[in-house]
C-alpha atoms as a PDB file:
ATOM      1  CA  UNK A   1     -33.789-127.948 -87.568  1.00  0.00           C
ATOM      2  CA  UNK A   2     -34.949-125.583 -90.613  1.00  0.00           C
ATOM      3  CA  UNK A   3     -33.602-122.793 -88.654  1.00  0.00           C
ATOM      4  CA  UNK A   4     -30.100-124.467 -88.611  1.00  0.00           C
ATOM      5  CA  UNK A   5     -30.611-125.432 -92.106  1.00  0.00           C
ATOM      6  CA  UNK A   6     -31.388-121.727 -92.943  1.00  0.00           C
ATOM      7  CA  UNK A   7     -28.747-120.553 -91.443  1.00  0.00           C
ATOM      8  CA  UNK A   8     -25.990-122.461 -92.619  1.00  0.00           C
ATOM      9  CA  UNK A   9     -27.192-122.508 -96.171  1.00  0.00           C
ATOM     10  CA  UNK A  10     -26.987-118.922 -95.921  1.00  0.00           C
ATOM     11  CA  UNK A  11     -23.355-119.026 -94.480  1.00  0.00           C
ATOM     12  CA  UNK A  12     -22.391-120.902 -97.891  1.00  0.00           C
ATOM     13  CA  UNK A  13     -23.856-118.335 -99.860  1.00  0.00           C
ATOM     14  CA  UNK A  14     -22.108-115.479 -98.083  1.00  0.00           C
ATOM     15  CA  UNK A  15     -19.174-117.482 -98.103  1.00  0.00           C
ATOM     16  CA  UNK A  16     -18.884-117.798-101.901  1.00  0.00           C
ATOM     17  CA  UNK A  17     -20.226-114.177-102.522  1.00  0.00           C
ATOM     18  CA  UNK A  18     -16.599-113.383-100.323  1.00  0.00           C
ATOM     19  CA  UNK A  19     -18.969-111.561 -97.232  1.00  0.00           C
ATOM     20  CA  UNK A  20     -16.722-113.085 -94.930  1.00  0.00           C
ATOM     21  CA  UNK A  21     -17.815-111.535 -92.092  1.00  0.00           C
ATOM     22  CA  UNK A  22     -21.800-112.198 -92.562  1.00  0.00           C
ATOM     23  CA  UNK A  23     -20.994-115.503 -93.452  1.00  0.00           C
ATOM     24  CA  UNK A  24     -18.416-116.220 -89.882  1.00  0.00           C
ATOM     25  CA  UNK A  25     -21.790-114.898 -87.742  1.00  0.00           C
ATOM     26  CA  UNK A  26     -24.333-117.518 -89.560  1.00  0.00           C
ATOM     27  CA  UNK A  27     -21.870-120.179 -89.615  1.00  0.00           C
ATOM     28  CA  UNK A  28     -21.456-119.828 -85.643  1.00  0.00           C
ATOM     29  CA  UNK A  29     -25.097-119.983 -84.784  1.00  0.00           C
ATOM     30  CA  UNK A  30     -26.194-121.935 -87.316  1.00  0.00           C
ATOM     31  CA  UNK A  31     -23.967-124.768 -85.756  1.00  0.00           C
ATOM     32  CA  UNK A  32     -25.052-123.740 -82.469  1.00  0.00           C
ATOM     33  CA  UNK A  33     -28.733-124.934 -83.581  1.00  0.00           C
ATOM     34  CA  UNK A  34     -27.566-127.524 -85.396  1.00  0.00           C
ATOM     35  CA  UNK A  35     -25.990-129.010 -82.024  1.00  0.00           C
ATOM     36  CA  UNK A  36     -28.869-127.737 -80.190  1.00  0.00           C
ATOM     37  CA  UNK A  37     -31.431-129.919 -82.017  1.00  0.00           C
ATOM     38  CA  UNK A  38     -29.280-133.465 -82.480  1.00  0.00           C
ATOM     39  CA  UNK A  39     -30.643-134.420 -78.808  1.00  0.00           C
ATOM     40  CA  UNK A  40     -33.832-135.514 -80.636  1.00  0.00           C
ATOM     41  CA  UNK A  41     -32.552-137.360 -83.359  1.00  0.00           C
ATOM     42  CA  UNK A  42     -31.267-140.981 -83.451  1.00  0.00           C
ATOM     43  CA  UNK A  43     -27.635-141.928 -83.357  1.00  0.00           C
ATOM     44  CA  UNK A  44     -27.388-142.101 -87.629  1.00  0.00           C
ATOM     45  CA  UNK A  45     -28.836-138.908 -87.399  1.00  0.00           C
ATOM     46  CA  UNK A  46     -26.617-137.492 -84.873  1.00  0.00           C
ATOM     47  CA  UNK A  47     -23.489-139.210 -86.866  1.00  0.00           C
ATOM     48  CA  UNK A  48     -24.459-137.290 -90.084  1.00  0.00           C
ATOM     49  CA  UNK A  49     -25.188-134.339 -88.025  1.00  0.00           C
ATOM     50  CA  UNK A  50     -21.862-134.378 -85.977  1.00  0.00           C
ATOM     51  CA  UNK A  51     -20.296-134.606 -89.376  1.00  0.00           C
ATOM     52  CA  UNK A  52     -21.767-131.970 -91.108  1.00  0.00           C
ATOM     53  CA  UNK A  53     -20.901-129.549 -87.937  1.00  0.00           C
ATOM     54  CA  UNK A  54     -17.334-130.314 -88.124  1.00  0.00           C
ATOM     55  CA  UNK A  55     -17.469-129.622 -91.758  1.00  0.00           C
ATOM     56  CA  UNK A  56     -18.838-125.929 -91.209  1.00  0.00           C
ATOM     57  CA  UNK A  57     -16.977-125.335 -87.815  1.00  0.00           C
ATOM     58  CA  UNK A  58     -13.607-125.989 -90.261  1.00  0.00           C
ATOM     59  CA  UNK A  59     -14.232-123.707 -92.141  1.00  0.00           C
ATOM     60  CA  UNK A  60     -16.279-121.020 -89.452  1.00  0.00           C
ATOM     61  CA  UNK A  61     -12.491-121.283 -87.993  1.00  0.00           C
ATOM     62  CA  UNK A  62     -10.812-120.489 -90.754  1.00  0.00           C
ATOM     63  CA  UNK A  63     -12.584-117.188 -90.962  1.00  0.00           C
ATOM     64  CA  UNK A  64     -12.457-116.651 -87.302  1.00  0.00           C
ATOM     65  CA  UNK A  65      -8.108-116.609 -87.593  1.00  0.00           C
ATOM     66  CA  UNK A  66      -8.344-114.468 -90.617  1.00  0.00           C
ATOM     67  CA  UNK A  67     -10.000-112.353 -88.487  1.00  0.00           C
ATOM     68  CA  UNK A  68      -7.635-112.160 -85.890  1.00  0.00           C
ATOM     69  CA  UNK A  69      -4.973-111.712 -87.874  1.00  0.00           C
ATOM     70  CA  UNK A  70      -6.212-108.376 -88.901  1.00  0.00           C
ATOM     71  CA  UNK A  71      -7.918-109.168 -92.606  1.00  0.00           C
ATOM     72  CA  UNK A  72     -10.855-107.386 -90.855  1.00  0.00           C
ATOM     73  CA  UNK A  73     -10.536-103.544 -90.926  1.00  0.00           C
ATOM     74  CA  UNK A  74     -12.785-101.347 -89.067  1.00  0.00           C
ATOM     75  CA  UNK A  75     -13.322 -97.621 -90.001  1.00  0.00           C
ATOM     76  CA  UNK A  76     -14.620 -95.556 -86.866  1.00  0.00           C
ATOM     77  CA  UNK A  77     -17.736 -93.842 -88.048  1.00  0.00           C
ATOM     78  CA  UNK A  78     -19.176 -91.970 -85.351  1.00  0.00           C
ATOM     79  CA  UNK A  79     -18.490 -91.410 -81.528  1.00  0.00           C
ATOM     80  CA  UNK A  80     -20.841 -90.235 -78.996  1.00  0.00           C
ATOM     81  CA  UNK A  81     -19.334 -88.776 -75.537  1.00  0.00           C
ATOM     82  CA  UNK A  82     -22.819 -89.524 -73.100  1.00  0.00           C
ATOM     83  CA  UNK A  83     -22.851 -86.709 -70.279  1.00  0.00           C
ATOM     84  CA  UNK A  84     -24.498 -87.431 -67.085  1.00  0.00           C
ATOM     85  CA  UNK A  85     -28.434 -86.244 -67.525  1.00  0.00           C
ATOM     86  CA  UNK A  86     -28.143 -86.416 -71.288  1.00  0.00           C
ATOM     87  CA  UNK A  87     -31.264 -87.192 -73.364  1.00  0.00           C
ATOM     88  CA  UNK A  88     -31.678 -88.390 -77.267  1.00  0.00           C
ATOM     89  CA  UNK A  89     -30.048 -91.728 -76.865  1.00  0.00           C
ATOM     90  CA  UNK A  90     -33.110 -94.391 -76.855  1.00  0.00           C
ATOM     91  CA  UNK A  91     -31.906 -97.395 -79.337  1.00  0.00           C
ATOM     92  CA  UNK A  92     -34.008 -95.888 -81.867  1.00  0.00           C
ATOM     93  CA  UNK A  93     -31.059 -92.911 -82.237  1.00  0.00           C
ATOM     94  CA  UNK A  94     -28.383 -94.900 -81.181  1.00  0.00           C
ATOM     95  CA  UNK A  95     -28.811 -98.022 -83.557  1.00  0.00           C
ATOM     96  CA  UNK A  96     -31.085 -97.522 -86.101  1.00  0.00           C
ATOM     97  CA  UNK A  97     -28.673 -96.379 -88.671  1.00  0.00           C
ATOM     98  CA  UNK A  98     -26.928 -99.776 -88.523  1.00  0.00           C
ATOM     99  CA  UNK A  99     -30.446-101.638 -88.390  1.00  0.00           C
ATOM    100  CA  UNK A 100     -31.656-101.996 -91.949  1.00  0.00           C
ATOM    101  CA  UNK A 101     -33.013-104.822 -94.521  1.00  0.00           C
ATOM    102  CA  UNK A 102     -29.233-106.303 -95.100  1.00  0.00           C
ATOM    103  CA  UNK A 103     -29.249-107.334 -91.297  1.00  0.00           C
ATOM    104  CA  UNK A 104     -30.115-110.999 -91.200  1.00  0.00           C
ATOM    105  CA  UNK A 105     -28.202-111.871 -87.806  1.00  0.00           C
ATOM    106  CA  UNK A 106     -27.298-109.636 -84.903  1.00  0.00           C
ATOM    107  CA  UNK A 107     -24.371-111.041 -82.115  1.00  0.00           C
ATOM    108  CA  UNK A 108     -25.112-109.087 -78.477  1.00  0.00           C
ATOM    109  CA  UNK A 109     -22.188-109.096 -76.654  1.00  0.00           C
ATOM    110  CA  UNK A 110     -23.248-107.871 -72.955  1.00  0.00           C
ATOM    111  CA  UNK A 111     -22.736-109.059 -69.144  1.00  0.00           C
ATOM    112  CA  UNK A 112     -25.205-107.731 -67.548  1.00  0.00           C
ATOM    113  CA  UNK A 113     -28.556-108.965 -68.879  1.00  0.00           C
ATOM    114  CA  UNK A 114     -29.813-110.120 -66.226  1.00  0.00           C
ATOM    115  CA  UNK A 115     -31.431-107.841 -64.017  1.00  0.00           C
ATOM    116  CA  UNK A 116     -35.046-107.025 -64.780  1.00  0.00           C
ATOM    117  CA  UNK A 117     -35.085-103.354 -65.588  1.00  0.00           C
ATOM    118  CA  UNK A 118     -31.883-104.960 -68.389  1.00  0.00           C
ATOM    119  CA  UNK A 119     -33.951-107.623 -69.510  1.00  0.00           C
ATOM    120  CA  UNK A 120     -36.294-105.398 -70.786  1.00  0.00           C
ATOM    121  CA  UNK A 121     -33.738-103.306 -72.758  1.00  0.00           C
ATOM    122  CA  UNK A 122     -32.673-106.440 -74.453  1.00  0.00           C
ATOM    123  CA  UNK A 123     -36.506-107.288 -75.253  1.00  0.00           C
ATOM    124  CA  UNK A 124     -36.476-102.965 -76.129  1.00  0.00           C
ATOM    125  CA  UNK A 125     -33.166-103.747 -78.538  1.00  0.00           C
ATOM    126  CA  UNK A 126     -35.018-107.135 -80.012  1.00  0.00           C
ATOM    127  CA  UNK A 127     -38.367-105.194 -80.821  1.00  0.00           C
ATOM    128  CA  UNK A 128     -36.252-102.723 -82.526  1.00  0.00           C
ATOM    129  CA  UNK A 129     -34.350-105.167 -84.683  1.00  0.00           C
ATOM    130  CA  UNK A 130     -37.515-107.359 -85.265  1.00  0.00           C
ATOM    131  CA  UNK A 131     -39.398-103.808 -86.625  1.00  0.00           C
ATOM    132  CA  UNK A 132     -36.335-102.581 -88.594  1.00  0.00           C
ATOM    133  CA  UNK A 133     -34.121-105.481 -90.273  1.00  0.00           C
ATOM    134  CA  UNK A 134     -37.507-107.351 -92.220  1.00  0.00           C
ATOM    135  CA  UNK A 135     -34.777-109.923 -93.228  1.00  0.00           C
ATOM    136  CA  UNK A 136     -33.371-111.203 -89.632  1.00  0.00           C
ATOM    137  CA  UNK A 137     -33.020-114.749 -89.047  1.00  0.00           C
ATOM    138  CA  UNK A 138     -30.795-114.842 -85.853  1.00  0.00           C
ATOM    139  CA  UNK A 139     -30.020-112.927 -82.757  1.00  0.00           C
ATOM    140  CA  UNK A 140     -27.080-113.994 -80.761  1.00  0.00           C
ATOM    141  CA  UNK A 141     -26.746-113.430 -76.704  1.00  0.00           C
ATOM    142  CA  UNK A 142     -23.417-113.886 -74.920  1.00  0.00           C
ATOM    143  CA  UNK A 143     -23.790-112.415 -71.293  1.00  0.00           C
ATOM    144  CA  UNK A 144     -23.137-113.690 -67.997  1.00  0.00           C
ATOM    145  CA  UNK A 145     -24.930-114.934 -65.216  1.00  0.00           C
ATOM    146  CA  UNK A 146     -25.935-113.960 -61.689  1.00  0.00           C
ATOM    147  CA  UNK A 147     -26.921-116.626 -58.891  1.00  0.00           C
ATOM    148  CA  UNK A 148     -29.769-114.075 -57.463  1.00  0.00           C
ATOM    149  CA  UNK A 149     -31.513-113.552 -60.318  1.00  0.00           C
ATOM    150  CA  UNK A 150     -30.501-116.610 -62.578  1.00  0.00           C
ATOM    151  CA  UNK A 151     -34.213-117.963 -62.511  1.00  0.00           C
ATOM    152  CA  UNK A 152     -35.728-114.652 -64.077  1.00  0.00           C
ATOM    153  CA  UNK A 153     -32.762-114.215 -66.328  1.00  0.00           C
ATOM    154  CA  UNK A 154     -33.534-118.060 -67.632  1.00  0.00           C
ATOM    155  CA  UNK A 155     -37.452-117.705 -67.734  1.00  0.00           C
ATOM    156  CA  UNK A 156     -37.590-114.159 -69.081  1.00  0.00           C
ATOM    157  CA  UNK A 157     -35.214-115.289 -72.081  1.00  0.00           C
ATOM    158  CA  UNK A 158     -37.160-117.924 -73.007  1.00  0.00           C
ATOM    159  CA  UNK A 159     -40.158-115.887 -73.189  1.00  0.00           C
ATOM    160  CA  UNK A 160     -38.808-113.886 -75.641  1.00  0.00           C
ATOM    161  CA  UNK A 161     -36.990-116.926 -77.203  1.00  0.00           C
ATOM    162  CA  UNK A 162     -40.624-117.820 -77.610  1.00  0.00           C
ATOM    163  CA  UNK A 163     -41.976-114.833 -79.373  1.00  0.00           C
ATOM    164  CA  UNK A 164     -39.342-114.154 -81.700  1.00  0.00           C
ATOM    165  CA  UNK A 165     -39.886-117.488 -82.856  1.00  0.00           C
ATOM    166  CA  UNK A 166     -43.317-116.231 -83.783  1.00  0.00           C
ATOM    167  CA  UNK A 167     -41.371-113.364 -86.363  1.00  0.00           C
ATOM    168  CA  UNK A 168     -39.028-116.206 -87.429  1.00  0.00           C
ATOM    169  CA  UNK A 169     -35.876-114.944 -85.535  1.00  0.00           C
ATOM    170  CA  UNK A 170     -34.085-117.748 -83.773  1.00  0.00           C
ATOM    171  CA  UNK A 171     -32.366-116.414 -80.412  1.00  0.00           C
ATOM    172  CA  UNK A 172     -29.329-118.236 -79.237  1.00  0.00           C
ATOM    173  CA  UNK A 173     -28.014-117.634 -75.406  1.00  0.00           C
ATOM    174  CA  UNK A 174     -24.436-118.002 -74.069  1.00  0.00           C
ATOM    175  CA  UNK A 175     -23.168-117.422 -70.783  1.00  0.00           C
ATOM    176  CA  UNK A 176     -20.071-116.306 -69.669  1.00  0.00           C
ATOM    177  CA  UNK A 177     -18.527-115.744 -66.700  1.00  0.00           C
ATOM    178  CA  UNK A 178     -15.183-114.500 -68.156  1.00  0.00           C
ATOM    179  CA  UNK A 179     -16.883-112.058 -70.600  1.00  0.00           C
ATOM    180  CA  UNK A 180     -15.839-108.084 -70.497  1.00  0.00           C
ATOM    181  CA  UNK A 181     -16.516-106.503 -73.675  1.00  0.00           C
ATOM    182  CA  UNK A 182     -19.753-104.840 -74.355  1.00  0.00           C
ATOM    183  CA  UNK A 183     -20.140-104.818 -78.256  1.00  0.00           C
ATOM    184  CA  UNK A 184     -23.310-105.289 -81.062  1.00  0.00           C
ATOM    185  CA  UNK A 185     -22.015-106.720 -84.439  1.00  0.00           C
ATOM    186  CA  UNK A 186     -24.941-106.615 -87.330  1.00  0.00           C
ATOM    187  CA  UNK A 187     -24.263-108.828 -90.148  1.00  0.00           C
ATOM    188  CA  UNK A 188     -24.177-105.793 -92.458  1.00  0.00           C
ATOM    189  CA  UNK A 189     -20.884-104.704 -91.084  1.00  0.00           C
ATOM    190  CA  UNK A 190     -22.241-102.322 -88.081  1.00  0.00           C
ATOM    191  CA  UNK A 191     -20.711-102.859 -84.980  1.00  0.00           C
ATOM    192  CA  UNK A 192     -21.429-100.570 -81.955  1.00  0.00           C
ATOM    193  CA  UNK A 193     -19.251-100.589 -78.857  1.00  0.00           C
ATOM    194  CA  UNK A 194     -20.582 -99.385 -75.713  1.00  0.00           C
ATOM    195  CA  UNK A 195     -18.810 -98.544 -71.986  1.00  0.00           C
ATOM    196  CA  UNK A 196     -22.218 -99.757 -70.331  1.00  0.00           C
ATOM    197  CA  UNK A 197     -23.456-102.104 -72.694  1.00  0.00           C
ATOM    198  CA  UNK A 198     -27.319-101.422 -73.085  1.00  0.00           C
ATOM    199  CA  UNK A 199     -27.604-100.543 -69.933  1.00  0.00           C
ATOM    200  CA  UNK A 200     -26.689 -96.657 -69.705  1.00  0.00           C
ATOM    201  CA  UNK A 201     -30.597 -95.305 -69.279  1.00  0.00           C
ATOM    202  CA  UNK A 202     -31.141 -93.517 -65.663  1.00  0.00           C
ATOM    203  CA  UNK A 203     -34.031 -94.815 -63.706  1.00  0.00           C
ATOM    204  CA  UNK A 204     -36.840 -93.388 -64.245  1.00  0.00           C
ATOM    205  CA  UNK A 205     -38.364 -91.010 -61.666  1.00  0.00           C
ATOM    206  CA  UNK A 206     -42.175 -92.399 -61.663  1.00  0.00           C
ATOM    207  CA  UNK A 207     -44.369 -94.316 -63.336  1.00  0.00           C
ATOM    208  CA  UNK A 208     -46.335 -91.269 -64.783  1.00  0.00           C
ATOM    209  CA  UNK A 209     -43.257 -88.719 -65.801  1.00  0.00           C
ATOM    210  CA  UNK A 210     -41.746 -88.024 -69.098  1.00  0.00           C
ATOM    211  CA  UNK A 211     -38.991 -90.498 -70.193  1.00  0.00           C
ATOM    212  CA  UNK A 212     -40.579 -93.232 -68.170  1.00  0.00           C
ATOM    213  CA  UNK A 213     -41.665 -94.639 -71.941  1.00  0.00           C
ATOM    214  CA  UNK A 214     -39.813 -92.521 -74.408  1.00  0.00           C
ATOM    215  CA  UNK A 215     -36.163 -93.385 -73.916  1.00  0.00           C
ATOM    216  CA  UNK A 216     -35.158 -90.329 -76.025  1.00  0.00           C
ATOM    217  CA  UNK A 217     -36.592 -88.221 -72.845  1.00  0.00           C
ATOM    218  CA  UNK A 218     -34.955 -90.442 -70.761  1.00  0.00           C
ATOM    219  CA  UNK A 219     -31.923 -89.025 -68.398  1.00  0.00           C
ATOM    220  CA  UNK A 220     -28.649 -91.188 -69.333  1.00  0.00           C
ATOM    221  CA  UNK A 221     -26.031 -92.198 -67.009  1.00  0.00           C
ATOM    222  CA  UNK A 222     -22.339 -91.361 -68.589  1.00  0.00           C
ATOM    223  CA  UNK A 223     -20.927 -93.505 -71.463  1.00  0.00           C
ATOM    224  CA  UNK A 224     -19.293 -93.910 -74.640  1.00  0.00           C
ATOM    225  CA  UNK A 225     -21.151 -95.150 -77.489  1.00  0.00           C
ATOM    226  CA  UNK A 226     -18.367 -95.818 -80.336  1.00  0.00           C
ATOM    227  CA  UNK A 227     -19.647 -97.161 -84.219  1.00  0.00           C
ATOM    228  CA  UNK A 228     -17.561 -98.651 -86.766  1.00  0.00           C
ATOM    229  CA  UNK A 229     -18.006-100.206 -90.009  1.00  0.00           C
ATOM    230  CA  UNK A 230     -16.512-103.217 -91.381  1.00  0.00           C
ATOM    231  CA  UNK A 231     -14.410-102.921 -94.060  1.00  0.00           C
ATOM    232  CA  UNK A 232     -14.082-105.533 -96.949  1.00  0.00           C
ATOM    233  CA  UNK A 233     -12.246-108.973 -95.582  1.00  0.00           C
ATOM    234  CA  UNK A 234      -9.133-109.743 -98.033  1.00  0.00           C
ATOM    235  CA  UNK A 235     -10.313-113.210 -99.800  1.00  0.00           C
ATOM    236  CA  UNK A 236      -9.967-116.623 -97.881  1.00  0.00           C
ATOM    237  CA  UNK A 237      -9.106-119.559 -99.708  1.00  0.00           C
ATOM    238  CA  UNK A 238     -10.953-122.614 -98.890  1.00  0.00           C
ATOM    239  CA  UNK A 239      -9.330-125.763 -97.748  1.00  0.00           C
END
C-alpha cells in the first residue's frame, strides 16, 4: 500500500509541476498497486479505494489522449546500426546515458522475457537501473507469455520481484499476447527502441571465454538500437 501511495503522490506532484509524461508512467502503476493490494482490505476499504482509482485513472487518461494526439514530441538522439559479431553494446553502453538520478520509474516494453538466458538480461537491465537511478521507485514489465516455460517465467519474476523490494523498487508484470513493440521509456524522458528487445547478445561460446561475463566482449546478433528524448508536453488542463 505505501508503494501505491508513493507513487501516486508523486504522479500529483509531477502533474502540477506540468512533467506530463513522468507523471502518466506513476499514475499507471501506481493504480496498478493500488488495485493490486485492495484484495486484503475490507469492502469500505475497497469502496474508498475503488474511488480513489477512478479518480487518478481520469485523469492518467487524460494524459494518455494528449499523448496520442501528438502533444508528445520526440527528438531522435542517437542511432546505432548492430552488425552481426559486433561488440561494445552490454546495457552499460547502450543505456546508461538515459539511466541517471531523475529516473524514478522505468516501463519495459518486451515479448520475449521469458526464456532463461532473457530472464537474466532483464535481472542484467534491473541491476543496472537499481545501481544507476538512486531515486527509482517502479519498474514496469509488459511481455508476453509462453506455455513451455510459463512456470520459470512466473517463479523467476517473482524472485526478483522479491529483491527489488529489498532496494525499494516495486516491479509490476503484464502479459500480453498481442504485444509487438520492443521499447524502454525512463521517466526522465529517455526512451530506447530496440529491433530485438534486450535480447540481441550472441550465445556465448563457453563457460570460461571472454564475453561469457562482460557483455561489452560479447558477440551481438544484428539490430537497431534507436534513442529519443522527450520533448516538453504542451500543458493539460485538468477537468
Amino acid at each position: 500500500m505505501d508503494a501505491a501511495k508513493d507513487l501516486l503522490k508523486r504522479a500529483v506532484e509531477l502533474d502540477s509541476a506540468q512533467r506530463y509524461s513522468e507523471a502518466l508512467i506513476c499514475y499507471e502503476e501506481g493504480i496498478q498497486n493500488l488495485l493490486r493490494v485492495m484484495g486484503g482490505c475490507s469492502e469500505e476499504e475497497k469502496k474508498e479505494l475503488r474511488k480513489k482509482a477512478e479518480e487518478y485513472l481520469a485523469r492518467a487518461e487524460v494524459l494518455k489522449q494528449e499523448a496520442r494526439d501528438g502533444d508528445v514530441a520526440t527528438e531522435k538522439v542517437r542511432c546505432v546500426q548492430v552488425r552481426p559479431g559486433d561488440k561494445g553494446h552490454s546495457y552499460s553502453s547502450v543505456f546508461g546515458g538515459c539511466m541517471d538520478g531523475n529516473v524514478e520509474s522505468i516501463s519495459v516494453r518486451d515479448p520475449y522475457i521469458r526464456a532463461r538466458h532473457q530472464l537474466h538480461n532483464f535481472v542484467r537491465f534491473c541491476e543496472l537501473a537499481v545501481r544507476n537511478c538512486r531515486r527509482l521507485k517502479a519498474i514496469c514489465l509488459i511481455t508476453g507469455r509462453e506455455p513451455q516455460t510459463e512456470s520459470l517465467q512466473a517463479s523467476s519474476l517473482k524472485e526478483l520481484e522479491e529483491s527489488l523490494k529489498d532496494y525499494s523498487v516495486v516491479l509490476t508484470v503484464e502479459y500480453s499476447d498481442t504485444l509487438h513493440d520492443r521499447e524502454i521509456r525512463f521517466s526522465n524522458g529517455w526512451i530506447v527502441r530496440m529491433g530485438r528487445g534486450l535480447d540481441y547478445f550472441q550465445k556465448s561460446k563457453g563457460q570460461f571465454t571472454i564475453g561469457c561475463n562482460d557483455f561489452d566482449l560479447r558477440p551481438c546478433h544484428e539490430t537497431t538500437i534507436e534513442i529519443y528524448h522527450r520533448l516538453n508536453m504542451k500543458s493539460v488542463n485538468k477537468t
